[in-house]
Protein backbone atom coordinates (compact mmCIF):
# COMPACT_ATOMS: atom_id res chain seq x y z
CA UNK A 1 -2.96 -22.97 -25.06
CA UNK A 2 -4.64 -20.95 -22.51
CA UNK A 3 -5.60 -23.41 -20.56
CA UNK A 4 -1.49 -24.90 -20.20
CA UNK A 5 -0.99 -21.09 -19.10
CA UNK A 6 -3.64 -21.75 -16.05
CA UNK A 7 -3.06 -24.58 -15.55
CA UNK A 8 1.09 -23.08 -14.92
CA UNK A 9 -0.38 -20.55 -12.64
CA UNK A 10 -2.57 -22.81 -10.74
CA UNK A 11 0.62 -25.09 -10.02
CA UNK A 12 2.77 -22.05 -8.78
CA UNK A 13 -0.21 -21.05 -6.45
CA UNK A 14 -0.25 -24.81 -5.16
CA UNK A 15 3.09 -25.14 -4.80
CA UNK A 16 4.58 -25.08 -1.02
CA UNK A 17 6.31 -22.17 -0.23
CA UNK A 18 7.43 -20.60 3.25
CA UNK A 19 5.52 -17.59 3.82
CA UNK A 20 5.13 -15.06 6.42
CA UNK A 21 4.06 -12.08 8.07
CA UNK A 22 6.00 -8.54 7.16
CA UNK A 23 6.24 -7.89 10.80
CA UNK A 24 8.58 -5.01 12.97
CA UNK A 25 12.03 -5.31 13.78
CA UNK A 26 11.33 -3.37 16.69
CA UNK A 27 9.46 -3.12 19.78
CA UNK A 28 8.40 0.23 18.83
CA UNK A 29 7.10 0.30 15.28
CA UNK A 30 5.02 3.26 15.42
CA UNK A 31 7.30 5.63 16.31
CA UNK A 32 8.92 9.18 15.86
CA UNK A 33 12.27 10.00 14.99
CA UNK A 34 14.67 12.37 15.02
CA UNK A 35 14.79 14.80 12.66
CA UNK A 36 11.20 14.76 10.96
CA UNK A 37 10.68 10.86 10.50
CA UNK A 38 7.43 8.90 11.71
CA UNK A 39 7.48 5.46 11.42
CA UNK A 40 3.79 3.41 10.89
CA UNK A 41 3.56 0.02 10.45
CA UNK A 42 0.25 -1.87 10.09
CA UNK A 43 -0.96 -5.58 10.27
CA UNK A 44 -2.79 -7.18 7.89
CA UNK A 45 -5.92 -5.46 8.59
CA UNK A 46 -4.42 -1.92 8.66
CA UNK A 47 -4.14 -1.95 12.84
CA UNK A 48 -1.38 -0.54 14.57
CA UNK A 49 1.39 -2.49 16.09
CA UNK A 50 1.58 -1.14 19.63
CA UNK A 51 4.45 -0.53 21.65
CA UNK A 52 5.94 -4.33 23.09
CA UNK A 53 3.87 -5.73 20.66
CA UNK A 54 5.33 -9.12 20.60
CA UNK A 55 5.11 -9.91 24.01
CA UNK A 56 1.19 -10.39 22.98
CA UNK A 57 1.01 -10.70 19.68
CA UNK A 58 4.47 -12.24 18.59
CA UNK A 59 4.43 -16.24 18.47
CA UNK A 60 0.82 -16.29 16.61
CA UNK A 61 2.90 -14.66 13.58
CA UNK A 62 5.24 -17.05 12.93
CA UNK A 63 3.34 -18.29 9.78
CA UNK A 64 1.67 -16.05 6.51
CA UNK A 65 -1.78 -18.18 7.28
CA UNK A 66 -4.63 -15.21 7.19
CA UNK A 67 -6.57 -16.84 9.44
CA UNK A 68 -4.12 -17.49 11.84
CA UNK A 69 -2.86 -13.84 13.15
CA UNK A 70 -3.77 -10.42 13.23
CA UNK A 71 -3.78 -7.60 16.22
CA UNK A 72 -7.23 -7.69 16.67
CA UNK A 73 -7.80 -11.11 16.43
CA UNK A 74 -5.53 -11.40 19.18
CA UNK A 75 -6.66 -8.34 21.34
CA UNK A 76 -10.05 -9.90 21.34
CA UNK A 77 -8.33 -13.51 22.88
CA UNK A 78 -6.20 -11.67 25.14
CA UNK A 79 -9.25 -9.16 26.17
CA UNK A 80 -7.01 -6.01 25.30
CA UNK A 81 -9.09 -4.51 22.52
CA UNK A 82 -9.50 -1.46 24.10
CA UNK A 83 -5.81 -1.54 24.83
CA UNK A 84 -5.02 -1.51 21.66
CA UNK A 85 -7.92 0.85 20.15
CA UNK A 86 -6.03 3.45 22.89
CA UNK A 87 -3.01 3.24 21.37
CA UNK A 88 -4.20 4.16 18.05
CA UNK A 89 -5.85 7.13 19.12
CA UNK A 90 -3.01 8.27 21.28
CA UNK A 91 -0.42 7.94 18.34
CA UNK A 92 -2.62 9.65 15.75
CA UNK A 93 -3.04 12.55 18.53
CA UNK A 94 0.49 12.54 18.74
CA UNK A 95 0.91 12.63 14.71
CA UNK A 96 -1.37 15.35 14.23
CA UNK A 97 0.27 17.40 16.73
CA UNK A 98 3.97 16.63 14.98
CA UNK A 99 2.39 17.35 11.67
CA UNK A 100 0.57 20.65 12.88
CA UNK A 101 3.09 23.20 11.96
CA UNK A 102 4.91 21.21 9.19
CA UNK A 103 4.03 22.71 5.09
CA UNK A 104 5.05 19.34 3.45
CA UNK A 105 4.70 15.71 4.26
CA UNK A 106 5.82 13.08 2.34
CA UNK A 107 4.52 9.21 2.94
CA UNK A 108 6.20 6.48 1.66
CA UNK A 109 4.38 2.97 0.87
CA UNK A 110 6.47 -0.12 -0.20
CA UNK A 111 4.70 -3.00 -2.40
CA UNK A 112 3.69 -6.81 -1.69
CA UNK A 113 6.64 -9.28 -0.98
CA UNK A 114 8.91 -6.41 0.93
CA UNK A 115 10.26 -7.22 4.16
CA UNK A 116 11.36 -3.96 6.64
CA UNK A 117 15.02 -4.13 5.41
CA UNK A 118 14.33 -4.33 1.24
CA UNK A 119 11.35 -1.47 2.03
CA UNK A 120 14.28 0.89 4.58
CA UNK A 121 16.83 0.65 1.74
CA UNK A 122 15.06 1.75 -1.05
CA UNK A 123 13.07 4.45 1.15
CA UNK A 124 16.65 5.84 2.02
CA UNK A 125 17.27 5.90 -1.83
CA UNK A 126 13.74 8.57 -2.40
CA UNK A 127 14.71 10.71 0.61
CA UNK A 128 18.32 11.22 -0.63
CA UNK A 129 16.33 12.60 -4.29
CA UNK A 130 14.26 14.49 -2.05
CA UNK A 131 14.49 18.58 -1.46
CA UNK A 132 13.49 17.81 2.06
CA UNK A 133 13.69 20.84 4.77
CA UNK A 134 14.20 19.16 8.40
CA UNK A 135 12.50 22.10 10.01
CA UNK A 136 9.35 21.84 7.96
CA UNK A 137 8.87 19.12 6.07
CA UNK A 138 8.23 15.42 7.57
CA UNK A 139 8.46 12.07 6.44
CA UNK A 140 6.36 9.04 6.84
CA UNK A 141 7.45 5.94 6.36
CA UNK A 142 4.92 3.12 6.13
CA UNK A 143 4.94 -0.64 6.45
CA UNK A 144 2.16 -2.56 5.56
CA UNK A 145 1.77 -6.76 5.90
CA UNK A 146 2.59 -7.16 2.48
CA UNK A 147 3.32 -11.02 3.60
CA UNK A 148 7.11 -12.66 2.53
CA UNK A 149 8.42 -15.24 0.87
CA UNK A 150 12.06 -15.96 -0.37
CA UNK A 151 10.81 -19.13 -2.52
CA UNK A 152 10.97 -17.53 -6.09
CA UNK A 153 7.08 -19.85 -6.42
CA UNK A 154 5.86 -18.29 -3.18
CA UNK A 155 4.89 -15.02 -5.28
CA UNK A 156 2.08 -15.80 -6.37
CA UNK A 157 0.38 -17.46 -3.72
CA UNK A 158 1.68 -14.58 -1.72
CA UNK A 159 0.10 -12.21 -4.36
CA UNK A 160 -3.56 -12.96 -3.90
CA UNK A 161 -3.66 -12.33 -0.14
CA UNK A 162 -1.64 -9.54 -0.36
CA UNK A 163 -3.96 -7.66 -2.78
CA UNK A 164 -6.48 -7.71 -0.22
CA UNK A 165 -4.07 -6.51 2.73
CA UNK A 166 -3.19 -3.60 0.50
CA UNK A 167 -6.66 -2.22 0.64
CA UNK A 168 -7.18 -3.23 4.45
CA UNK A 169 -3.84 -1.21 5.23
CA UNK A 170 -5.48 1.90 3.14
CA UNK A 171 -8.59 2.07 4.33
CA UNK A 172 -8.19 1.20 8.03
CA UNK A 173 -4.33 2.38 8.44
CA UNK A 174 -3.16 5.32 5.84
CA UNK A 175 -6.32 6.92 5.69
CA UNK A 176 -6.11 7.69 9.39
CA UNK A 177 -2.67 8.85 8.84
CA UNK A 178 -3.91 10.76 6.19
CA UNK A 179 -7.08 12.43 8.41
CA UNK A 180 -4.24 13.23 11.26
CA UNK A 181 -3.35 16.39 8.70
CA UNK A 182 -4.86 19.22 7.58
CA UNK A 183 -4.01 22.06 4.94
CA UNK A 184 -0.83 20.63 3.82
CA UNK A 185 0.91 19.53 0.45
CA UNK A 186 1.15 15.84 1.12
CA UNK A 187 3.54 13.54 -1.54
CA UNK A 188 2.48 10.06 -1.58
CA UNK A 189 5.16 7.82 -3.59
CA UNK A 190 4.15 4.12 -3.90
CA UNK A 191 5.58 1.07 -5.46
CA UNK A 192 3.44 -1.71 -6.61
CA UNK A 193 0.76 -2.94 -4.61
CA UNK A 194 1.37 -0.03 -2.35
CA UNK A 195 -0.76 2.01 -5.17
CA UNK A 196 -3.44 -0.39 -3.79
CA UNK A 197 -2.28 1.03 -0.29
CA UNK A 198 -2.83 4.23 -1.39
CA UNK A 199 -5.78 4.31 -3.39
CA UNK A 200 -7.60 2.48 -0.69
CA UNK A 201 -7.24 5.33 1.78
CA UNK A 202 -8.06 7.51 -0.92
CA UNK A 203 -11.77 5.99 -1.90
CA UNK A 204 -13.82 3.52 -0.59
CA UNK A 205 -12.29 -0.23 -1.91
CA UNK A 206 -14.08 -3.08 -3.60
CA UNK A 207 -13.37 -5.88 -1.39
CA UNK A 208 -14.21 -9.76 -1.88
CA UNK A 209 -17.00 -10.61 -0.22
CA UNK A 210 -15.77 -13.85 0.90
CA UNK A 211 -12.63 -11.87 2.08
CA UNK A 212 -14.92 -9.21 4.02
CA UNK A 213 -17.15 -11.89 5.51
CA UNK A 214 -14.24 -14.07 7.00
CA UNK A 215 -12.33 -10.88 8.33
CA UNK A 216 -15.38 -10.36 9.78
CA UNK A 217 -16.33 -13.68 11.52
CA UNK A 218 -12.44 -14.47 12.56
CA UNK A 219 -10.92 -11.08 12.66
CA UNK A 220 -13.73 -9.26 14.28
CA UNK A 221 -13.43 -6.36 11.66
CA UNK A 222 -16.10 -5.32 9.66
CA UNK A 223 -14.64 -3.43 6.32
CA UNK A 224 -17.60 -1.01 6.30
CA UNK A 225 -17.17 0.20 9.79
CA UNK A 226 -13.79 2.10 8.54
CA UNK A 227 -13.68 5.82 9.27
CA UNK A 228 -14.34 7.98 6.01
CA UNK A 229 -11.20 10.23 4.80
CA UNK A 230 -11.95 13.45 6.09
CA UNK A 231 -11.94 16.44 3.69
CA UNK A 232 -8.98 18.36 5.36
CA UNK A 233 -8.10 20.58 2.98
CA UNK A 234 -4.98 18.72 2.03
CA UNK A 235 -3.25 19.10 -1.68
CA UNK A 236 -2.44 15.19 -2.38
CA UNK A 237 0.21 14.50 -5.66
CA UNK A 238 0.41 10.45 -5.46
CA UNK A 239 3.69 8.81 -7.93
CA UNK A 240 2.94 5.78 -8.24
CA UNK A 241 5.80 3.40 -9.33
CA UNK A 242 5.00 0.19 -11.46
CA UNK A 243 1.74 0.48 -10.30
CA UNK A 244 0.25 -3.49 -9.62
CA UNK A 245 -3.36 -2.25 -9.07
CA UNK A 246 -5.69 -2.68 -12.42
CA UNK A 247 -9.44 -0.71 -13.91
CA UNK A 248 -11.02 -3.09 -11.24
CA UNK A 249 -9.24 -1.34 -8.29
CA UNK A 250 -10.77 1.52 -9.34
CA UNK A 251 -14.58 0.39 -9.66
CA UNK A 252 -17.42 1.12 -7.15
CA UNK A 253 -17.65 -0.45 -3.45
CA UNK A 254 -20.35 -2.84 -4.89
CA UNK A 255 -18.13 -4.19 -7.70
CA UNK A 256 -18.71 -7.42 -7.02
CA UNK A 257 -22.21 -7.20 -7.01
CA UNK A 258 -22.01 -6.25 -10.61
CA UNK A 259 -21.81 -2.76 -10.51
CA UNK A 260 -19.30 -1.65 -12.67
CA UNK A 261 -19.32 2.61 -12.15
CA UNK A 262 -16.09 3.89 -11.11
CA UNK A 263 -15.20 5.25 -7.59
CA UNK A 264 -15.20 8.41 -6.51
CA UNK A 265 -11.77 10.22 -5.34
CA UNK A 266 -11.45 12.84 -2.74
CA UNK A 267 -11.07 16.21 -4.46
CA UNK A 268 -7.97 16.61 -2.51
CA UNK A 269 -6.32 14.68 -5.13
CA UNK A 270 -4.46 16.95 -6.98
CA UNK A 271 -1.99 15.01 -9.37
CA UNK A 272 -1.88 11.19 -9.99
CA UNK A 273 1.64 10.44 -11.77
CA UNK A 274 2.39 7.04 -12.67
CA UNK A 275 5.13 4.94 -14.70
CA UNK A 276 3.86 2.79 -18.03
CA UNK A 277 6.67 -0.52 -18.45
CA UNK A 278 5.50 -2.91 -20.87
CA UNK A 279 9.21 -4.93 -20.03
CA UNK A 280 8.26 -5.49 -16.23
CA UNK A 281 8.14 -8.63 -16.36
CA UNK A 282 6.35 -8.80 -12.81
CA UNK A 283 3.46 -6.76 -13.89
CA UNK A 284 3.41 -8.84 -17.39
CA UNK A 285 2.79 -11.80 -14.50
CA UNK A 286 5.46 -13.87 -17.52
CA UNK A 287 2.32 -14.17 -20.16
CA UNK A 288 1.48 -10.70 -20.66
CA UNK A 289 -2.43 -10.94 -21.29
CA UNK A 290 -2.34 -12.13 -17.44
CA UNK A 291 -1.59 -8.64 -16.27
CA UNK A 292 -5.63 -8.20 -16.70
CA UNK A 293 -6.32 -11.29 -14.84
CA UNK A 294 -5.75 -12.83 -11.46
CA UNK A 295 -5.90 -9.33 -9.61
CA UNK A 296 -4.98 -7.09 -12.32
CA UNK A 297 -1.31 -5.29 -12.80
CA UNK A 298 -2.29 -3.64 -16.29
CA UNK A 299 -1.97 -0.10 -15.19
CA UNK A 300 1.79 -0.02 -14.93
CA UNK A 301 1.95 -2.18 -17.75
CA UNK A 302 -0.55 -0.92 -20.54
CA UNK A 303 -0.72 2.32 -21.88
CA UNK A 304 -4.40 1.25 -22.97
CA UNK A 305 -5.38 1.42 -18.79
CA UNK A 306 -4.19 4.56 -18.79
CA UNK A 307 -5.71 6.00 -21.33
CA UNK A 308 -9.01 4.70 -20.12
CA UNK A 309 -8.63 6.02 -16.63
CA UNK A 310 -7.36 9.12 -18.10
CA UNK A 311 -11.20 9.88 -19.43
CA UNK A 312 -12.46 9.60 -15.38
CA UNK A 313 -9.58 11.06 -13.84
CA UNK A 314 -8.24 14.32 -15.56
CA UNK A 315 -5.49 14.30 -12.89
CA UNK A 316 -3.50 11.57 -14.03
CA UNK A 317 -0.18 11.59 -15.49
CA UNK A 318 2.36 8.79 -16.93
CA UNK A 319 6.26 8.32 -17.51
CA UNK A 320 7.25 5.17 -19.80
CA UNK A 321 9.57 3.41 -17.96
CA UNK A 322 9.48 0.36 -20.68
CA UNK A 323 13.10 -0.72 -21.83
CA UNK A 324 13.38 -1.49 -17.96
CA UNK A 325 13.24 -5.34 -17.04
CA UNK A 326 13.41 -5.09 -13.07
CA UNK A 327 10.49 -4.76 -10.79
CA UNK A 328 12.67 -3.61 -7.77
CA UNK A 329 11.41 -0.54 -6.01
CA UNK A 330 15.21 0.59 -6.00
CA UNK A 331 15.33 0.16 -9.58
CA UNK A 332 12.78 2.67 -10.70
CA UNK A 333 14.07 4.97 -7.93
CA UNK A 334 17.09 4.80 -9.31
CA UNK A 335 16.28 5.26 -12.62
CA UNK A 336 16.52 9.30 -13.81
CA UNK A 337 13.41 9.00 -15.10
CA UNK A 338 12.19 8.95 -11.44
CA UNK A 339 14.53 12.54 -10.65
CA UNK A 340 12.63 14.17 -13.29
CA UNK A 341 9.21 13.16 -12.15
CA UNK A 342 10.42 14.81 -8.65
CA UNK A 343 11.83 17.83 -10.55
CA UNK A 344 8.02 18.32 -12.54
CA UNK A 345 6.51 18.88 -8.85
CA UNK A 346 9.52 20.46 -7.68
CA UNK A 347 10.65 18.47 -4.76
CA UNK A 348 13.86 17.18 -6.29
CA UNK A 349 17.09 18.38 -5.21
């Protein structure tokens, strides 16, 4: 019986299925806005999107190929590298200088399979829930290349690259938004893979190594060379929302050459809150016992992970969201159960 159930998943990854890049909708993707909103958006190896970026790095995007597109990549063709490494600098400047006289920040990190539109409308639905003060509080919203696909069989094959973005756009991208702050109460809500997201910038990932040597030879980024989170001082509470990340995501940097210790997490880390469903039927991956395999989504599904990680991490916290069918982002934001997590760390309304 097993093997019909790999044999199903196999077929869904082979199947052809239109995928792409999450890209911008604008020409400015890392921007500020008015009130107290910043705007990052990362590519699939957690760089930057400049201003204009699509004048140089637009047409190459027009598939979800890894191989075939990333900033970098690009740069390097187009001999703007530097270009491009002065941009990132020069916005993070500018973000720690917003940030420097703000008490709260809250960052908000969509999951796999979520273009800008889907990820806008349900961040709109957690700042309206939000006890948010204009004049010193800000917001971050970030986008991460997540990849997309409307063909309901494009999931998984979109699934497997993703999990690997997640942890480039952690490491390389959120944990430099992350180091542009210091001394503040920072609120990190997630959905999904954007737990990966998070938990990447948070501790040092376990990467492929076939992943990290081809990002290497045809991306020209090395995942060792990223920049370590700095110990700022900052009080992090992370809610994560159906959590798609596993007990492997939290293993050692040399997982997969059979260590098997468990990473190390910034004692910044105050609070880890996350939601238990054993009815998502996303994180069940249809079979249930699959939510272990095939890059793990057992944490939001099994109390069981929980209670393991529990023993390592005395921060952590749950709400069972089971009884809920729907892996929407909007859905668990919309469900009270989500208010009342706010209201324990008061920063409801």
């Amino acid at each position: 019986m097993n093997r019909i159930f790999y044999c199903f998943i196999l077929l869904l990854i082979l199947v052809s299925c239109s995928i792409a890049h999450n890209l911008p909708t604008t020409t400015s993707p890392n921007s500020f806005e008015k009130p107290n909103i910043f705007n990052s958006f990362v590519d699939q190896n957690g760089n930057f999107y400049p201003d204009n970026w699509s004048r140089k790095f637009g047409p190459s995007a027009s598939s979800g190929k890894i191989n075939d597109f990333s900033l970098m990549k690009i740069a390097i063709e187009n001999d703007s590298k530097d270009e491009l490494i002065d941009f990132e600098v020069q916005k993070m400047e500018q973000l720690a200088k917003r940030l420097k006289d703000s008490k709260r920040v809250f960052i908000l990190v969509h999951g796999f399979n979520s273009d800008v539109k889907a990820s806008n409308r349900s961040y709109t639905y957690v700042r309206d829930l939000l006890n948010i003060n204009t004049a010193q509080d800000q917001v971050i919203r970030f986008y991460w290349d997540g990849l997309i696909t409307k063909n309901p069989f494009g999931g998984a094959k979109t699934w497997f690259a993703a999990t690997s973005f997640s942890q480039m756009a952690g490491e390389f991208g959120l944990r430099r938004v992350l180091n542009s702050m210091r001394d503040k109460d920072v609120y990190i809500i997630s959905h999904s893979r954007g737990a990966s997201v998070v938990l990447s910038a948070l501790s040092t990932p376990a990467f492929k190594e076939q992943f990290a040597e081809d990002t290497k030879e045809i991306h020209h980024i090395n995942v060792a060379d990223a920049n370590s989170l700095k110990e700022n001082n900052n009080r992090i509470t992370c809610i994560m929302l159906a959590p798609a990340i596993g007990l492997n995501d939290f293993r050692s940097k040399d997982l997969y050459k059979g260590d098997t210790t468990y990473r190390q997490i910034t004692p910044q880390v105050k609070k880890v809150h996350i939601t238990i469903n054993d009815t998502d039927a996303m994180l069940k991956k249809v079979f249930g016992f699959l939510s272990s395999k095939l890059e793990p989504t057992d944490l939001g599904y099994k109390v069981d992970v929980f209670n393991e990680l529990s023993k390592r991490y005395p921060f952590f916290e749950k709400t069972d969201f089971s009884g809920m069918k729907s892996h929407e982002f909007k859905r668990y934001v919309l469900n009270p159960k989500f208010k009342k997590i706010l209201k324990t760390y008061a920063i409801a309304k």
